[in-house]
N, C-alpha and C. Protein backbone atom coordinates (compact mmCIF):
# COMPACT_ATOMS: atom_id res chain seq x y z
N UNK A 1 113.18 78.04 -46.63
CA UNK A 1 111.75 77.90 -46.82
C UNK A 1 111.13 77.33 -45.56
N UNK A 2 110.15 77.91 -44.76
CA UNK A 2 109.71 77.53 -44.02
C UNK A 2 108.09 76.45 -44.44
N UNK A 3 107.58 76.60 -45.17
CA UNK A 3 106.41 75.66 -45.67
C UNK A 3 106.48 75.13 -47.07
N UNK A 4 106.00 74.27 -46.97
CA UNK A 4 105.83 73.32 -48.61
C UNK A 4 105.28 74.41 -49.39
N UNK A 5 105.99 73.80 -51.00
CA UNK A 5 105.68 75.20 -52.15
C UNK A 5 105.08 74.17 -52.63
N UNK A 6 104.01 74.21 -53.75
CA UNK A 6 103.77 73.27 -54.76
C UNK A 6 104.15 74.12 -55.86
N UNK A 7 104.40 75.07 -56.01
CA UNK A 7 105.14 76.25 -57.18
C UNK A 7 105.23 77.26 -57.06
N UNK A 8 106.63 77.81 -57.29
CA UNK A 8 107.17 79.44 -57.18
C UNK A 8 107.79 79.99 -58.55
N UNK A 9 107.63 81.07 -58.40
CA UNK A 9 108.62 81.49 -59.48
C UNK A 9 109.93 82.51 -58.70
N UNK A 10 110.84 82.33 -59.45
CA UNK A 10 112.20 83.06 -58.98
C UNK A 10 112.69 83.81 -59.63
N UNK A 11 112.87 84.82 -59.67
CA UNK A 11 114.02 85.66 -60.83
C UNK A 11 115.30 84.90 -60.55
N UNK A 12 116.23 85.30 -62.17
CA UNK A 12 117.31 84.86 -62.32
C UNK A 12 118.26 85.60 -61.36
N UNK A 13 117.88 86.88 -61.25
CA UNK A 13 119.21 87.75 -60.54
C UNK A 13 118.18 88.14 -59.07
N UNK A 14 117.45 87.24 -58.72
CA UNK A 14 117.29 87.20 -57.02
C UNK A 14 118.89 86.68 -56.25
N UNK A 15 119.08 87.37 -55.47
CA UNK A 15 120.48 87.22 -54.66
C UNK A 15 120.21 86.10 -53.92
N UNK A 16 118.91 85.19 -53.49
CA UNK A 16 118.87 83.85 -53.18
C UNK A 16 118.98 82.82 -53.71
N UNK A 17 119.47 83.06 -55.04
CA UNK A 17 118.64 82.25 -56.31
C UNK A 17 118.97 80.64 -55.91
N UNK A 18 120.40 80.90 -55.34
CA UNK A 18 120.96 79.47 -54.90
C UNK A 18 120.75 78.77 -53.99
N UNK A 19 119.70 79.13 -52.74
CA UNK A 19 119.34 78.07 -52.08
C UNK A 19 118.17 77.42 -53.01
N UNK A 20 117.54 78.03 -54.32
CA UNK A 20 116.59 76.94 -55.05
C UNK A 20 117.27 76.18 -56.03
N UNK A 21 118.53 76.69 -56.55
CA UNK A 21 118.77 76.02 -57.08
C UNK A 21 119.74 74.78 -56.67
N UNK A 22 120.44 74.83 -55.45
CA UNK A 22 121.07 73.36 -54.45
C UNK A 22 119.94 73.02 -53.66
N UNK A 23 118.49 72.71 -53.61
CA UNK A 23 117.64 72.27 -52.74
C UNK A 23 117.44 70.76 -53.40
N UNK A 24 117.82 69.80 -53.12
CA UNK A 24 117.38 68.32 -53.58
C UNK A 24 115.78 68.43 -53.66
N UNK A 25 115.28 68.94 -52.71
CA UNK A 25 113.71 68.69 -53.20
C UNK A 25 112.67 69.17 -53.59
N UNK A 26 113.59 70.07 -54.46
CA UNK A 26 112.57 70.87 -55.41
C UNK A 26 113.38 70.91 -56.90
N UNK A 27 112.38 70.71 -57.58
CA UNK A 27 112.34 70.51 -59.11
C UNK A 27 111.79 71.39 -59.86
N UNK A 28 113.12 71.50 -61.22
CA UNK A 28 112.99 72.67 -61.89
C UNK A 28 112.06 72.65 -62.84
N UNK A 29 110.60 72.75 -63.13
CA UNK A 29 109.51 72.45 -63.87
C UNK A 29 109.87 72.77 -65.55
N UNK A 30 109.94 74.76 -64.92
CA UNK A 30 109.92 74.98 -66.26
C UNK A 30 110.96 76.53 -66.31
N UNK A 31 111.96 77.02 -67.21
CA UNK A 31 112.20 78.02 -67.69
C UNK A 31 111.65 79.23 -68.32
N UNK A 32 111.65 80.24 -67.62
CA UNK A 32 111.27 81.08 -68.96
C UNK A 32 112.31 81.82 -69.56
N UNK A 33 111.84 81.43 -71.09
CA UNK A 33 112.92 81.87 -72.18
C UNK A 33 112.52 83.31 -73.09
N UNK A 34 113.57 84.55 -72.77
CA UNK A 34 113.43 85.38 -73.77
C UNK A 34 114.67 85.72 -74.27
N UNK A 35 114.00 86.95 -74.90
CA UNK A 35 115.96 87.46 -75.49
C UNK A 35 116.25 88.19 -74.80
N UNK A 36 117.81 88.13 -74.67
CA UNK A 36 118.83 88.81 -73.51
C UNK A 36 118.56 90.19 -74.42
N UNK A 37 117.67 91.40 -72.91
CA UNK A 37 117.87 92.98 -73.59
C UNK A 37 119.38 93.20 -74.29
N UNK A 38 119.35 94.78 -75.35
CA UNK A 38 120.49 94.49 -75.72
C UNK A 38 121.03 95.49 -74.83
N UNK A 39 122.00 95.45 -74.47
CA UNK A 39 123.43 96.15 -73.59
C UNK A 39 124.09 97.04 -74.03
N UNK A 40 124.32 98.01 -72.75
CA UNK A 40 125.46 99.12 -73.86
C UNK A 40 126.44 99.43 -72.85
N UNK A 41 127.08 100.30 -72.84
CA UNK A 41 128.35 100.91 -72.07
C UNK A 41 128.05 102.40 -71.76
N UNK A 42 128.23 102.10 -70.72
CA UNK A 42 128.44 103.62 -69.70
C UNK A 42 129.48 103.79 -69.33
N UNK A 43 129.93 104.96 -69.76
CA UNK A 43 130.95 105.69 -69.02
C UNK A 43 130.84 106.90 -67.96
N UNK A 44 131.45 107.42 -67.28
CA UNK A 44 131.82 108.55 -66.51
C UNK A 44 131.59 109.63 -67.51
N UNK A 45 131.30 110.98 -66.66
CA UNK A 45 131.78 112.34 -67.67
C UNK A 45 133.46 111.78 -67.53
N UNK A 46 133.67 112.34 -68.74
CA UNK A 46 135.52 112.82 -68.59
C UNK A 46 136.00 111.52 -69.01
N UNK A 47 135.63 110.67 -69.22
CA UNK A 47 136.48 109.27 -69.21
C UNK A 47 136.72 109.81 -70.85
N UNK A 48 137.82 108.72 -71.02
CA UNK A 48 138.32 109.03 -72.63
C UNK A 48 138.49 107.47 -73.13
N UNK A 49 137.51 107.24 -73.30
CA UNK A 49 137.09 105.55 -74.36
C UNK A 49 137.56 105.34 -75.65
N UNK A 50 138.85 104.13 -75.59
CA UNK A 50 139.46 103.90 -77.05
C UNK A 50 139.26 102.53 -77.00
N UNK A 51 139.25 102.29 -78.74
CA UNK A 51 139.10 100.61 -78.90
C UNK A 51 140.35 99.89 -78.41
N UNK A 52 141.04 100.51 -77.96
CA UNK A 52 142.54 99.86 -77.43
C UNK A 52 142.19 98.76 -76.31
N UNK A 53 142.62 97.39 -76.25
CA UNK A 53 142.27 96.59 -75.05
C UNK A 53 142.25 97.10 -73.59
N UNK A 54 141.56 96.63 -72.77
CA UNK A 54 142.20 97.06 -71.65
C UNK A 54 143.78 96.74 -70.86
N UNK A 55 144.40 97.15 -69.84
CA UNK A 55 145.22 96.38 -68.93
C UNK A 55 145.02 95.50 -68.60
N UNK A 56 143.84 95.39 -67.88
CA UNK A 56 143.06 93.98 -66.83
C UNK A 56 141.87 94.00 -67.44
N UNK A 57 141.27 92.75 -67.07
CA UNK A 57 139.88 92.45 -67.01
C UNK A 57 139.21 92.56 -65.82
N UNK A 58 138.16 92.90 -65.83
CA UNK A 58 137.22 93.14 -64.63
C UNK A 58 135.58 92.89 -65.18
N UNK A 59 135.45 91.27 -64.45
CA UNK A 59 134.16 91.18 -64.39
C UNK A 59 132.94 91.31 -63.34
N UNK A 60 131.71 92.06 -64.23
CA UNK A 60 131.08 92.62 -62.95
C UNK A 60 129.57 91.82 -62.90
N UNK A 61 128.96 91.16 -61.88
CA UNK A 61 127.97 89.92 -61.99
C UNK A 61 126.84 90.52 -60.55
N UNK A 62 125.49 89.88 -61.53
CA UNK A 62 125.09 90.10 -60.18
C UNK A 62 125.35 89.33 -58.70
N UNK A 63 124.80 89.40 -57.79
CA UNK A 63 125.25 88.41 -56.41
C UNK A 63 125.16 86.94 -56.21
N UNK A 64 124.17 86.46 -57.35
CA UNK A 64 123.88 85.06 -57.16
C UNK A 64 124.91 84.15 -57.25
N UNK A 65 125.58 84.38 -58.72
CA UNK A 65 126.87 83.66 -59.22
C UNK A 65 128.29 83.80 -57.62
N UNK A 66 128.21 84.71 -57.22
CA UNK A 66 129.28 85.12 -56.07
C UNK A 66 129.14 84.34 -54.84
N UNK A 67 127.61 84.34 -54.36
CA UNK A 67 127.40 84.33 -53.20
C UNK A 67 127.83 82.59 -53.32
């Protein structure tokens, strides 16, 4: 940040999210709260999808949690 904020808003899945959220001098006012859209599964053409577990796990996140 190059100049004083007196208030921003941020998305959750901005790929910066974490220099606001480790900044000592800025304070988290307020949240906004909704319901998580609901989710589905995509596959490939051709894939062949069974309720059988997988081999491995593979989790996929946006960049914030990573970076």
């Amino acid at each position: 940040l190059q100049s004083p904020l007196e208030y921003t808003i941020v998305p959750q899945a901005y790929d910066g999210i974490k220099h606001f959220y480790m900044r000592p001098d800025l304070q988290l006012l307020q949240i906004f709260r909704c319901d998580t859209p609901m989710y589905g599964l995509a596959v490939r053409p051709g894939f062949e999808y069974t309720d059988d577990p997988p081999d491995k796990t593979v989790f996929l996140t946006h960049p914030s949690p990573i970076n």
